[in-house]
PDB file of N, CA and C in Angstrom:
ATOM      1  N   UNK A   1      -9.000  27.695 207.996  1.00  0.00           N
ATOM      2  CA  UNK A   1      -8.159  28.627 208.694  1.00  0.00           C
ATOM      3  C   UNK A   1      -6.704  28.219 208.487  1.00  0.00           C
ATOM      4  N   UNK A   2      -5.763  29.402 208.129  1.00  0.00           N
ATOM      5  CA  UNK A   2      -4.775  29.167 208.307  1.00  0.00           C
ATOM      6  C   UNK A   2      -4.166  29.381 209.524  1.00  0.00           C
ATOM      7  N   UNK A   3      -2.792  27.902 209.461  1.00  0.00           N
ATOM      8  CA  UNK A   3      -2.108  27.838 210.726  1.00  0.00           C
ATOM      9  C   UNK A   3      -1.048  28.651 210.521  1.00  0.00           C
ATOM     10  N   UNK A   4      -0.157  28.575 210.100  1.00  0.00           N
ATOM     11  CA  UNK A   4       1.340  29.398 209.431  1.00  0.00           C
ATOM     12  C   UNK A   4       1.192  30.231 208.246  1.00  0.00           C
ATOM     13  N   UNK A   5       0.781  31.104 208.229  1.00  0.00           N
ATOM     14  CA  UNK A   5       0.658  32.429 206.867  1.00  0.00           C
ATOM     15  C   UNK A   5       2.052  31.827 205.864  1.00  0.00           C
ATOM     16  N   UNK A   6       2.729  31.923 206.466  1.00  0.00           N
ATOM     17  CA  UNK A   6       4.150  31.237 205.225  1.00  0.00           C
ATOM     18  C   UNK A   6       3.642  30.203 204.241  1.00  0.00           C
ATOM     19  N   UNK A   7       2.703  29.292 204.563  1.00  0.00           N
ATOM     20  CA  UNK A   7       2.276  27.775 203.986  1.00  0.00           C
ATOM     21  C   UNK A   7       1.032  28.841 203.037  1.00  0.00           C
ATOM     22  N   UNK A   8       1.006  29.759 202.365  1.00  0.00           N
ATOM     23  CA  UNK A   8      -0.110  30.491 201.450  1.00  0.00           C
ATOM     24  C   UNK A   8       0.919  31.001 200.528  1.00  0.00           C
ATOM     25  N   UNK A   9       2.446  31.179 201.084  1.00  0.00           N
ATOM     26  CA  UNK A   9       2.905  31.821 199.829  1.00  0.00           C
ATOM     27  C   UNK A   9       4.449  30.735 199.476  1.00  0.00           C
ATOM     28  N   UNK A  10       4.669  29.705 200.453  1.00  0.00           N
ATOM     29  CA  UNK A  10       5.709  28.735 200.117  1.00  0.00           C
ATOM     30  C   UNK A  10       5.451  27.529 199.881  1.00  0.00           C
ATOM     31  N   UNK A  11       4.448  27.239 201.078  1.00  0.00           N
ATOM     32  CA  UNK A  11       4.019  25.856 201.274  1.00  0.00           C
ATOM     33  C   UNK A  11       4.873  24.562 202.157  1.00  0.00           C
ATOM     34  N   UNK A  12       4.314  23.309 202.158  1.00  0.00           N
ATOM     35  CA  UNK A  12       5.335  22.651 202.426  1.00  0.00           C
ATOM     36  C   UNK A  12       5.740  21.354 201.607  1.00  0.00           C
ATOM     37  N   UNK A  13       6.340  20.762 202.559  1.00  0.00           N
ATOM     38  CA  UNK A  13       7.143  19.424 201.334  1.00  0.00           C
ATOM     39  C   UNK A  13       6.155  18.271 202.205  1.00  0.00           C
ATOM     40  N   UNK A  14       5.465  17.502 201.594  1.00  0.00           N
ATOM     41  CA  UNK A  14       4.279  16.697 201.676  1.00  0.00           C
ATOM     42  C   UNK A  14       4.616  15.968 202.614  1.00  0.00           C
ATOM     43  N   UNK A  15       5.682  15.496 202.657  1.00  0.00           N
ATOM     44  CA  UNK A  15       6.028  14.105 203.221  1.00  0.00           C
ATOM     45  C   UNK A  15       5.912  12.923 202.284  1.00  0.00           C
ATOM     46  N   UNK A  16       6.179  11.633 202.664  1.00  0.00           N
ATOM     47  CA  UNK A  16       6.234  10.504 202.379  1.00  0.00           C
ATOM     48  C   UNK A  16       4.502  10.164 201.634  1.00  0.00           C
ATOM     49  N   UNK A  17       4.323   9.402 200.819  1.00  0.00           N
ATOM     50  CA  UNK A  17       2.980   9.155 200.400  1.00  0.00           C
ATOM     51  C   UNK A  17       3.104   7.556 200.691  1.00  0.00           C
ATOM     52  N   UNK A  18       1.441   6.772 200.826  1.00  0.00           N
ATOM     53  CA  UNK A  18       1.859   5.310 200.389  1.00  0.00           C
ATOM     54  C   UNK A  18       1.654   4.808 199.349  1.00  0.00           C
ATOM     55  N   UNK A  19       2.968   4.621 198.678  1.00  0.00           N
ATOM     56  CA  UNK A  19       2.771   4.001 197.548  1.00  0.00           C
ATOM     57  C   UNK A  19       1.636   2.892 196.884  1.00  0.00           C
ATOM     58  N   UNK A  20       1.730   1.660 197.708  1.00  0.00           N
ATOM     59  CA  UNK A  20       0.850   0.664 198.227  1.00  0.00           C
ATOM     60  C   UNK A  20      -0.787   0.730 197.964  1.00  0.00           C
ATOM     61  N   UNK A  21      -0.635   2.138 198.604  1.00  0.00           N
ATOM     62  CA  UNK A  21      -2.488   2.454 198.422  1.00  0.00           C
ATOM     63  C   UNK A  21      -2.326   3.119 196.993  1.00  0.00           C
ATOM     64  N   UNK A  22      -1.517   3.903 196.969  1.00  0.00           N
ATOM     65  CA  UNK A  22      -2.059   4.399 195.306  1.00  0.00           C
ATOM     66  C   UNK A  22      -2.047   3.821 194.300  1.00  0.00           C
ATOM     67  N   UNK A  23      -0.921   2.361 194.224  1.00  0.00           N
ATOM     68  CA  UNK A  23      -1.045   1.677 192.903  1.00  0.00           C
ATOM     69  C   UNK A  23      -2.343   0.631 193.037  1.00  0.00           C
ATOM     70  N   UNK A  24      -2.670   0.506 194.247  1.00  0.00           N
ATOM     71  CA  UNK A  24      -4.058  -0.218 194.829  1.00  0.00           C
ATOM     72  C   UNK A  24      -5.328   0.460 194.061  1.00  0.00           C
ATOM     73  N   UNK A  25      -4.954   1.928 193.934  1.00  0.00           N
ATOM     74  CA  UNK A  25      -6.169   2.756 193.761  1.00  0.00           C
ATOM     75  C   UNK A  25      -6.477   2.784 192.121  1.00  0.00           C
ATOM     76  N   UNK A  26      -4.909   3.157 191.464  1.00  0.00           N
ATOM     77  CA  UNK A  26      -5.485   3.119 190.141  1.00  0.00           C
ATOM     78  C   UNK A  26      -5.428   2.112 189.419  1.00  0.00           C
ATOM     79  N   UNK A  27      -5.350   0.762 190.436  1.00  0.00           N
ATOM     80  CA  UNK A  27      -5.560  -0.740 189.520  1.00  0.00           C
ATOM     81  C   UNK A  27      -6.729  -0.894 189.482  1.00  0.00           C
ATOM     82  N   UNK A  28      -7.489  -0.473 190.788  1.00  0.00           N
ATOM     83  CA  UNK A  28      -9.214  -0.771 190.316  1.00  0.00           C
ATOM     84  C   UNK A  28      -9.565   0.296 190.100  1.00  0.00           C
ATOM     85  N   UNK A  29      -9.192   1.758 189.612  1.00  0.00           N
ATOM     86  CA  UNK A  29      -9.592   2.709 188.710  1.00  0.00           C
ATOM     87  C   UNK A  29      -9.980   1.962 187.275  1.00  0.00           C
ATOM     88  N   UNK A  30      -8.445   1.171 186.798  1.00  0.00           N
ATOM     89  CA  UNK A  30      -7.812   0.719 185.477  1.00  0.00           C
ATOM     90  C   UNK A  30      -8.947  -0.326 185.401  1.00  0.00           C
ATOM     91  N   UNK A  31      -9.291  -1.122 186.437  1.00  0.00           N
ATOM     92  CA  UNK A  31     -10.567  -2.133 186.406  1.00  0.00           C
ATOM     93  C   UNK A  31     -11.898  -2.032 186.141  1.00  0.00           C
ATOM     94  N   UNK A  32     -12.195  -0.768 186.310  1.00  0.00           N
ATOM     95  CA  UNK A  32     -13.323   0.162 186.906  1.00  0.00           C
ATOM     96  C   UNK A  32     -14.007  -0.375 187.783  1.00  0.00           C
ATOM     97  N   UNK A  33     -13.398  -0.580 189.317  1.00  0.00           N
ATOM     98  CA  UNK A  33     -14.265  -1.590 190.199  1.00  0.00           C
ATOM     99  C   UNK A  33     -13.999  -0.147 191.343  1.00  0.00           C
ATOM    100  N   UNK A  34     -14.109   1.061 190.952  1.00  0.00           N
ATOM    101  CA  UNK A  34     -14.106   1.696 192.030  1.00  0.00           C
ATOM    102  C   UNK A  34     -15.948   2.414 192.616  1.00  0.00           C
ATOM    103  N   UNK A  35     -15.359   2.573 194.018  1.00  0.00           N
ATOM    104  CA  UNK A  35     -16.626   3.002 194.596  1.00  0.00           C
ATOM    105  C   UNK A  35     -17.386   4.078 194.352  1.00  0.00           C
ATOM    106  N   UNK A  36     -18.606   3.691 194.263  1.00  0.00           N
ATOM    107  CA  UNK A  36     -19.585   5.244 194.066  1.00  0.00           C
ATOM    108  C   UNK A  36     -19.711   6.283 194.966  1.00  0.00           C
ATOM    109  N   UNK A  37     -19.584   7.714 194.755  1.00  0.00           N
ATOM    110  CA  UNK A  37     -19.733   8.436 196.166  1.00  0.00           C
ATOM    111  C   UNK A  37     -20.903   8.744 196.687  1.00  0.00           C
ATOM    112  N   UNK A  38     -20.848   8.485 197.903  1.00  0.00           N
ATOM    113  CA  UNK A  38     -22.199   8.707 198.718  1.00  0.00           C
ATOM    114  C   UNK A  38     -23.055   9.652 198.015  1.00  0.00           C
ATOM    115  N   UNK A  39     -24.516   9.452 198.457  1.00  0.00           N
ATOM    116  CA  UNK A  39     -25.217  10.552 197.945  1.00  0.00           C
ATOM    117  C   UNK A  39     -25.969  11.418 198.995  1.00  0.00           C
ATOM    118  N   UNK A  40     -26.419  11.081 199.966  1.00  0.00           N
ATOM    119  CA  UNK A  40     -26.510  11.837 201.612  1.00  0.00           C
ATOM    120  C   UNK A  40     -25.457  12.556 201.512  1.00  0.00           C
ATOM    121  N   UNK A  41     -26.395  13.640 202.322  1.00  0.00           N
ATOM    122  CA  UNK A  41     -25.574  14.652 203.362  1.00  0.00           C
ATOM    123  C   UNK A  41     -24.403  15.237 202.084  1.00  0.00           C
ATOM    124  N   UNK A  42     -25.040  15.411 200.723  1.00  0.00           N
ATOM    125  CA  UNK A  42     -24.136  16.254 199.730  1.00  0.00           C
ATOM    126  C   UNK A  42     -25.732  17.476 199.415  1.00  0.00           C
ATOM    127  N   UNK A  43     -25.218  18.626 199.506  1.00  0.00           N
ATOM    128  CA  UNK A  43     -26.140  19.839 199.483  1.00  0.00           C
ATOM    129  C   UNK A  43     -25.747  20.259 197.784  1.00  0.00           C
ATOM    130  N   UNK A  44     -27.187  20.265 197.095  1.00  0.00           N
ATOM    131  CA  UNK A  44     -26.972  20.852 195.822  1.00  0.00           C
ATOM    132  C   UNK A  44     -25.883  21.905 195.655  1.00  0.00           C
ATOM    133  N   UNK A  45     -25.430  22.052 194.219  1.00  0.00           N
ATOM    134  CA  UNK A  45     -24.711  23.244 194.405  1.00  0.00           C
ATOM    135  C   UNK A  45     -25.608  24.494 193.626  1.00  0.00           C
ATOM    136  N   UNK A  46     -25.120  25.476 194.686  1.00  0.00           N
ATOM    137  CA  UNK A  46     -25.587  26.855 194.232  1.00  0.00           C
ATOM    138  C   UNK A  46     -24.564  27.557 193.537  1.00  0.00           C
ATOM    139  N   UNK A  47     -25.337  28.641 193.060  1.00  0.00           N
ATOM    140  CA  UNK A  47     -24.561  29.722 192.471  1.00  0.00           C
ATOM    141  C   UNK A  47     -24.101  31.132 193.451  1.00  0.00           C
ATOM    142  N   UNK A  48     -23.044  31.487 193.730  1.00  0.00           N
ATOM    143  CA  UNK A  48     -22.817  32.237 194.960  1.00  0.00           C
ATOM    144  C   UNK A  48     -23.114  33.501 194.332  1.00  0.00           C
ATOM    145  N   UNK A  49     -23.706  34.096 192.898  1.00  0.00           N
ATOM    146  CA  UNK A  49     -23.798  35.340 192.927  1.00  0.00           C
ATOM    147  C   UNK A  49     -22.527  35.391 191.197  1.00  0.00           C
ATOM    148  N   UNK A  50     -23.229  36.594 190.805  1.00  0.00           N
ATOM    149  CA  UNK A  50     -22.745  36.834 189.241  1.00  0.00           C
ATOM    150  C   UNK A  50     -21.938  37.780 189.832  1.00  0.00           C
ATOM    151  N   UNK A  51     -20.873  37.332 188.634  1.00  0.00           N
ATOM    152  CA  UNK A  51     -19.438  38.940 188.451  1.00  0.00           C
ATOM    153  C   UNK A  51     -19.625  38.618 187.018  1.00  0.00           C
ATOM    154  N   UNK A  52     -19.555  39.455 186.860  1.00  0.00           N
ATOM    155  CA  UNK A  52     -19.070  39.635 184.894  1.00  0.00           C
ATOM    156  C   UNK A  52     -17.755  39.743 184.478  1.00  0.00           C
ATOM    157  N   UNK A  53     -17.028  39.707 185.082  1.00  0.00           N
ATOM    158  CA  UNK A  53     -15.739  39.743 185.113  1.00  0.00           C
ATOM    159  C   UNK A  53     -15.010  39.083 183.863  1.00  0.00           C
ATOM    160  N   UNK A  54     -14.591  39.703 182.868  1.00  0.00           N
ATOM    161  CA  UNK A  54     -14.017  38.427 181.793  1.00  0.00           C
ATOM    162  C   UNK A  54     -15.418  38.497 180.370  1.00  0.00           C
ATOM    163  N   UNK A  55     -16.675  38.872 180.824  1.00  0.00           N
ATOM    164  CA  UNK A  55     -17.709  38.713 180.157  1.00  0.00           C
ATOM    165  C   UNK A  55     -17.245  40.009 178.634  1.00  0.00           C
ATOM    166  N   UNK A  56     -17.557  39.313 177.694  1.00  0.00           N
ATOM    167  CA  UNK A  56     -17.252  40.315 176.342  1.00  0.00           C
ATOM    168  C   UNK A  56     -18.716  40.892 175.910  1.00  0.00           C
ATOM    169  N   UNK A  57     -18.658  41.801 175.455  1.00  0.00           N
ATOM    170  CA  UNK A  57     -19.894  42.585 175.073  1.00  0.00           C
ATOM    171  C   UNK A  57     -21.057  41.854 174.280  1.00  0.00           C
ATOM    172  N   UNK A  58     -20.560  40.416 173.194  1.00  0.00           N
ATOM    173  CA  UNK A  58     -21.433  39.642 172.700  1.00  0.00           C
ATOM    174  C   UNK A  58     -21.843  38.969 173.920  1.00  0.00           C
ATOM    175  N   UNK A  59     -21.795  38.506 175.199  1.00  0.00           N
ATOM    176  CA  UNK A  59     -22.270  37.770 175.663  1.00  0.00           C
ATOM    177  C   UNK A  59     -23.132  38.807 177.184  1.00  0.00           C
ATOM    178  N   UNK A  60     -22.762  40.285 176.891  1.00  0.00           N
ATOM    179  CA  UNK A  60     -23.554  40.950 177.831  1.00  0.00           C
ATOM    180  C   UNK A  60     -25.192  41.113 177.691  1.00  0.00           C
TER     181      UNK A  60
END
């Protein structure tokens, strides 16, 4: 849900990030010592339904 309709067509300015954690993050990216993601409580993915939209006549 949106809170402010303005933040869909301007957005905002992020704020401050921590540096700290992100060069943290892609040193053990760069290591490959990063964590695996859970596998619980993730629901297959489905297909929500065909549009053809874009589809060219060789592939109808």
């Amino acid at each position: 849900m949106v809170v402010d309709k303005r933040d869909l067509a301007i957005g905002r300015v992020p704020g401050p990030a921590d540096g700290e954690l992100g060069a943290l993050t892609i040193s053990q990216y760069r290591k490959d010592k990063t964590k695996a993601l859970p596998t619980e409580d993730i629901s297959p993915i489905q297909s929500q339904g065909g549009g053809s939209a874009g589809a060219t006549a060789a592939t109808q």
